[in-house]
Protein backbone atom coordinates (compact mmCIF):
# COMPACT_ATOMS: atom_id res chain seq x y z
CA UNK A 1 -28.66 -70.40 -62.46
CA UNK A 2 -25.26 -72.34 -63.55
CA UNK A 3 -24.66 -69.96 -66.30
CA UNK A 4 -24.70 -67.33 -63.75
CA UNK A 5 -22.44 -68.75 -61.69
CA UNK A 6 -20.59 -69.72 -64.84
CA UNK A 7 -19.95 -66.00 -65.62
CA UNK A 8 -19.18 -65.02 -62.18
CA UNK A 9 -16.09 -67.31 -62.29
CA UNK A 10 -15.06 -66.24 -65.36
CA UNK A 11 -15.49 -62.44 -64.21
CA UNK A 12 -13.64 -63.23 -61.11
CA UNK A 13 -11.26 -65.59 -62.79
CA UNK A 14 -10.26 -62.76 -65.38
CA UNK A 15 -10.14 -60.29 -62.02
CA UNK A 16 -7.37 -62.34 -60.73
CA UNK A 17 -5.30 -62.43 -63.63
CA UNK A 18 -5.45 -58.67 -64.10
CA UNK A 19 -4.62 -58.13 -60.62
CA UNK A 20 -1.73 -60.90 -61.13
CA UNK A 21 -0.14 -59.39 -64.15
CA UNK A 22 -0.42 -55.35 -62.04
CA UNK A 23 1.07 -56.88 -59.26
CA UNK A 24 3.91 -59.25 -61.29
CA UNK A 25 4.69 -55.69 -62.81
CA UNK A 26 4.51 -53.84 -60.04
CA UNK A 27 7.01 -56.03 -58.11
CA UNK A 28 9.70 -56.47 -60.85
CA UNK A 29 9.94 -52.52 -60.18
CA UNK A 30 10.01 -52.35 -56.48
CA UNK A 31 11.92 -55.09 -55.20
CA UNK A 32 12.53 -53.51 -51.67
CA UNK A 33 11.48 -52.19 -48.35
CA UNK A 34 10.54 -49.25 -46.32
CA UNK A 35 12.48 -49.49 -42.54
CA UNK A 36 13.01 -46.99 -39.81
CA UNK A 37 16.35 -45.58 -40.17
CA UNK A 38 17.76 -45.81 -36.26
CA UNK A 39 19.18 -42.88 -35.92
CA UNK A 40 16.45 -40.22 -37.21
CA UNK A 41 13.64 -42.67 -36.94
CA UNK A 42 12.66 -41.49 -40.19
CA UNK A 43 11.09 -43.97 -42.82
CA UNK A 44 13.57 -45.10 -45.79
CA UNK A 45 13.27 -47.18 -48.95
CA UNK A 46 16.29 -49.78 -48.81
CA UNK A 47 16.90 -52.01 -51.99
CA UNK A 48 15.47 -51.46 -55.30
CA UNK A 49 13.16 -49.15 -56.49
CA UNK A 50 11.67 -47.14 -59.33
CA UNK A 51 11.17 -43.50 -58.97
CA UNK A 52 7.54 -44.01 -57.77
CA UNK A 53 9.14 -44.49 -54.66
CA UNK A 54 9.52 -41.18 -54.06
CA UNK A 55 5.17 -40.75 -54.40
CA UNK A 56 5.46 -42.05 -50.61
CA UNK A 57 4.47 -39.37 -47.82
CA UNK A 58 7.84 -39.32 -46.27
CA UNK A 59 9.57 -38.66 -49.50
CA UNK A 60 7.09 -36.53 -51.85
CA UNK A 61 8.22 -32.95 -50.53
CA UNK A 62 11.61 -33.18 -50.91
CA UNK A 63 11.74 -35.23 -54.16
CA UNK A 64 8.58 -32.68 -55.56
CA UNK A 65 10.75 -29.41 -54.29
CA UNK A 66 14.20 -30.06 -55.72
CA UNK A 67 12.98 -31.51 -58.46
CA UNK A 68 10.53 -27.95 -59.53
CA UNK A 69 13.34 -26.11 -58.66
CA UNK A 70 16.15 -27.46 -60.87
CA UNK A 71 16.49 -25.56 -64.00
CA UNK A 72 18.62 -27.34 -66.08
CA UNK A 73 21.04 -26.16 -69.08
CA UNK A 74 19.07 -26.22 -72.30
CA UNK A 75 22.09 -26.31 -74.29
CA UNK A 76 23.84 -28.85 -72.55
CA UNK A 77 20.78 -31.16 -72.61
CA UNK A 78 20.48 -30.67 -76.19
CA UNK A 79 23.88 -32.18 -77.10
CA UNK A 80 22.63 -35.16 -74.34
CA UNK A 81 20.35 -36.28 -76.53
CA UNK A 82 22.65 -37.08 -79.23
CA UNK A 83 24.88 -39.05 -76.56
CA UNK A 84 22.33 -41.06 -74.12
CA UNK A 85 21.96 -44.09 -77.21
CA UNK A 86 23.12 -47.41 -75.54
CA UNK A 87 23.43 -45.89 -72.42
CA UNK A 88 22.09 -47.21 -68.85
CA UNK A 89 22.15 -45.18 -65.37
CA UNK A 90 23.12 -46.70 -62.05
CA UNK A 91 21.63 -44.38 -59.10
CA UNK A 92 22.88 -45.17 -55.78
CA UNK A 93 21.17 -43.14 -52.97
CA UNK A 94 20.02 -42.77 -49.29
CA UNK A 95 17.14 -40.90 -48.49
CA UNK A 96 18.56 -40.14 -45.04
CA UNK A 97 21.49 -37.92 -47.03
CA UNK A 98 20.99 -34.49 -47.72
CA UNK A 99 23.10 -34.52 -50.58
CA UNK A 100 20.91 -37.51 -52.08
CA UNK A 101 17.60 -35.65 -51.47
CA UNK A 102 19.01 -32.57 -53.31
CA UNK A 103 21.10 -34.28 -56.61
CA UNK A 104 18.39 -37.25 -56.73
CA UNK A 105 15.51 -35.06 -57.96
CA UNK A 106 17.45 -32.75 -59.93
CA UNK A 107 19.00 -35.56 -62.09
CA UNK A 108 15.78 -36.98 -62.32
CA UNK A 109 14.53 -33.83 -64.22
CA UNK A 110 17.22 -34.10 -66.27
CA UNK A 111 16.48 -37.52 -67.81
CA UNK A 112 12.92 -36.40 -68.18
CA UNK A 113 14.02 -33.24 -70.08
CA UNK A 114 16.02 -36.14 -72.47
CA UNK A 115 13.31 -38.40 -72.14
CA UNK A 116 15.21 -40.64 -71.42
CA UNK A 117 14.16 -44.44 -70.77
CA UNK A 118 13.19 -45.75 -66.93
CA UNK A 119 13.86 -49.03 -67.92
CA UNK A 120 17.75 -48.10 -68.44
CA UNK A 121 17.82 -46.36 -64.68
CA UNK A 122 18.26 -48.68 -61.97
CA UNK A 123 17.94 -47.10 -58.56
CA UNK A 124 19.33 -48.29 -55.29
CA UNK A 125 18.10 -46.98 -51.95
CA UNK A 126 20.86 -47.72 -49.29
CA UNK A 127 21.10 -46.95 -45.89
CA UNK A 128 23.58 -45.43 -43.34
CA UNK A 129 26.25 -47.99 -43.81
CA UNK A 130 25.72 -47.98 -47.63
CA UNK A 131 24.36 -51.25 -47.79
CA UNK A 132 21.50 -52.12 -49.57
CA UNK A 133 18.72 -54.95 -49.22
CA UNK A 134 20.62 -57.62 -50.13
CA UNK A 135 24.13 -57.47 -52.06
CA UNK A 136 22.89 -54.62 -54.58
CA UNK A 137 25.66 -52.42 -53.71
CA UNK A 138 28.41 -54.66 -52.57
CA UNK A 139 30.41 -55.20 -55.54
CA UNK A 140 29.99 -50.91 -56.74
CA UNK A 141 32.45 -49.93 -54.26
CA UNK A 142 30.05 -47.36 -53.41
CA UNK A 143 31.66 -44.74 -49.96
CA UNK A 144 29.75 -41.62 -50.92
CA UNK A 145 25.58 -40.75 -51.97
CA UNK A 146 24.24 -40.27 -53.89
CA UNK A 147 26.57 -42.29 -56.96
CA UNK A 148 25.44 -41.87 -60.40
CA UNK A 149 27.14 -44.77 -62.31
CA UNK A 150 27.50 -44.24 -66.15
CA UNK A 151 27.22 -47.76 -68.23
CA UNK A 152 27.50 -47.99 -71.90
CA UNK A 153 27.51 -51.47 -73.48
CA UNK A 154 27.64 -52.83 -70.16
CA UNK A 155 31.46 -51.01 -68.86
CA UNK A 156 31.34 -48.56 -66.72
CA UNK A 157 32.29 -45.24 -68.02
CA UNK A 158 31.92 -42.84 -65.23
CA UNK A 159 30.27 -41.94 -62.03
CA UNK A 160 29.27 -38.69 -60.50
CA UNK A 161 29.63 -39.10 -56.50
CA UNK A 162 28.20 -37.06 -54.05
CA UNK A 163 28.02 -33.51 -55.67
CA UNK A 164 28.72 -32.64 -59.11
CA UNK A 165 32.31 -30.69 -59.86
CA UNK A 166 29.92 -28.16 -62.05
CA UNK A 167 26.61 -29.27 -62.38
CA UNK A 168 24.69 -32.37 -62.92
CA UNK A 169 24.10 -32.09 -66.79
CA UNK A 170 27.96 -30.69 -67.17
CA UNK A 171 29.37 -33.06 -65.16
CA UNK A 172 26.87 -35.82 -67.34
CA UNK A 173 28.29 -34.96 -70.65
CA UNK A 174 31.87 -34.71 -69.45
CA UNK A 175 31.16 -38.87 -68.85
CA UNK A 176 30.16 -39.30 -72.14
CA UNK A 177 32.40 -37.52 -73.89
């Protein structure tokens, strides 16, 4: 009888640390909230997220549309993949904008097509004010969403706000040019 209960606490004591380790991961990812945005009453993601985020009910249509639709320059993401070495993304958004909802998924496809890493993509879910969770945002001098923010070696080497001037991938390789 004690060796069974023996194994059942090292069963359940192995559980836990699984389930320790998925959630320790889980929350270096996602280290913000869903409120109710006040003036549409709408749900939205403030702080920082990854882009499962957008796997929630209130965002999966949008993010799923624009992002199927977006057909992307071949050509223009083939000379990408020579420049994206070094590089890391800064994506500033609110799910309440329109213009975030559209240039949010699209860009994502992008840095699929280049396979490009998550782990150098930070995204920041704001809200009406442009303010994030906590002081995310403060110190980007961020006016417009969505903000793309271009880093290489840590210095900032462009942004795309709002819209692009051509088109996402365009306006991506102008920056690292």
């Amino acid at each position: 009888m004690s060796e069974r209960i023996t194994l059942q606490k090292k069963i359940s004591v192995a559980v836990l640390f699984f389930l320790f380790i998925i959630l320790n991961s889980t929350q270096t990812a996602q280290e913000g909230i869903i409120v109710v945005d006040e003036t549409s009453n709408r749900r939205i993601p403030l702080g920082k997220f990854d882009r499962s985020v957008f796997l929630d009910s209130s965002f999966v249509d949008w993010f799923t549309y624009e992002y199927d639709l977006y057909s992307a320059d071949e050509n223009v993401l083939q000379v990408l993949k020579e420049q994206i070495d070094g590089l890391h993304i800064k994506i500033v958004m609110g799910t309440w904008c329109s213009d975030s909802r559209r240039e949010v998924p699209r860009f994502y496809k992008i840095l699929d097509a280049l396979r490009f890493d998550e782990q150098n993509v930070d995204l920041i879910c704001v809200d009406r004010a442009k303010v994030g969770l906590s002081d995310e945002v403060d110190w980007l001098n961020i006016n417009f969403v969505p903000t793309f923010i271009f880093y290489t070696n840590e210095i900032e080497v462009g942004r795309i706000i709002e819209t692009p001037d051509v088109t996402l991938e365009i306006d991506f390789e102008s920056i690292l040019k």
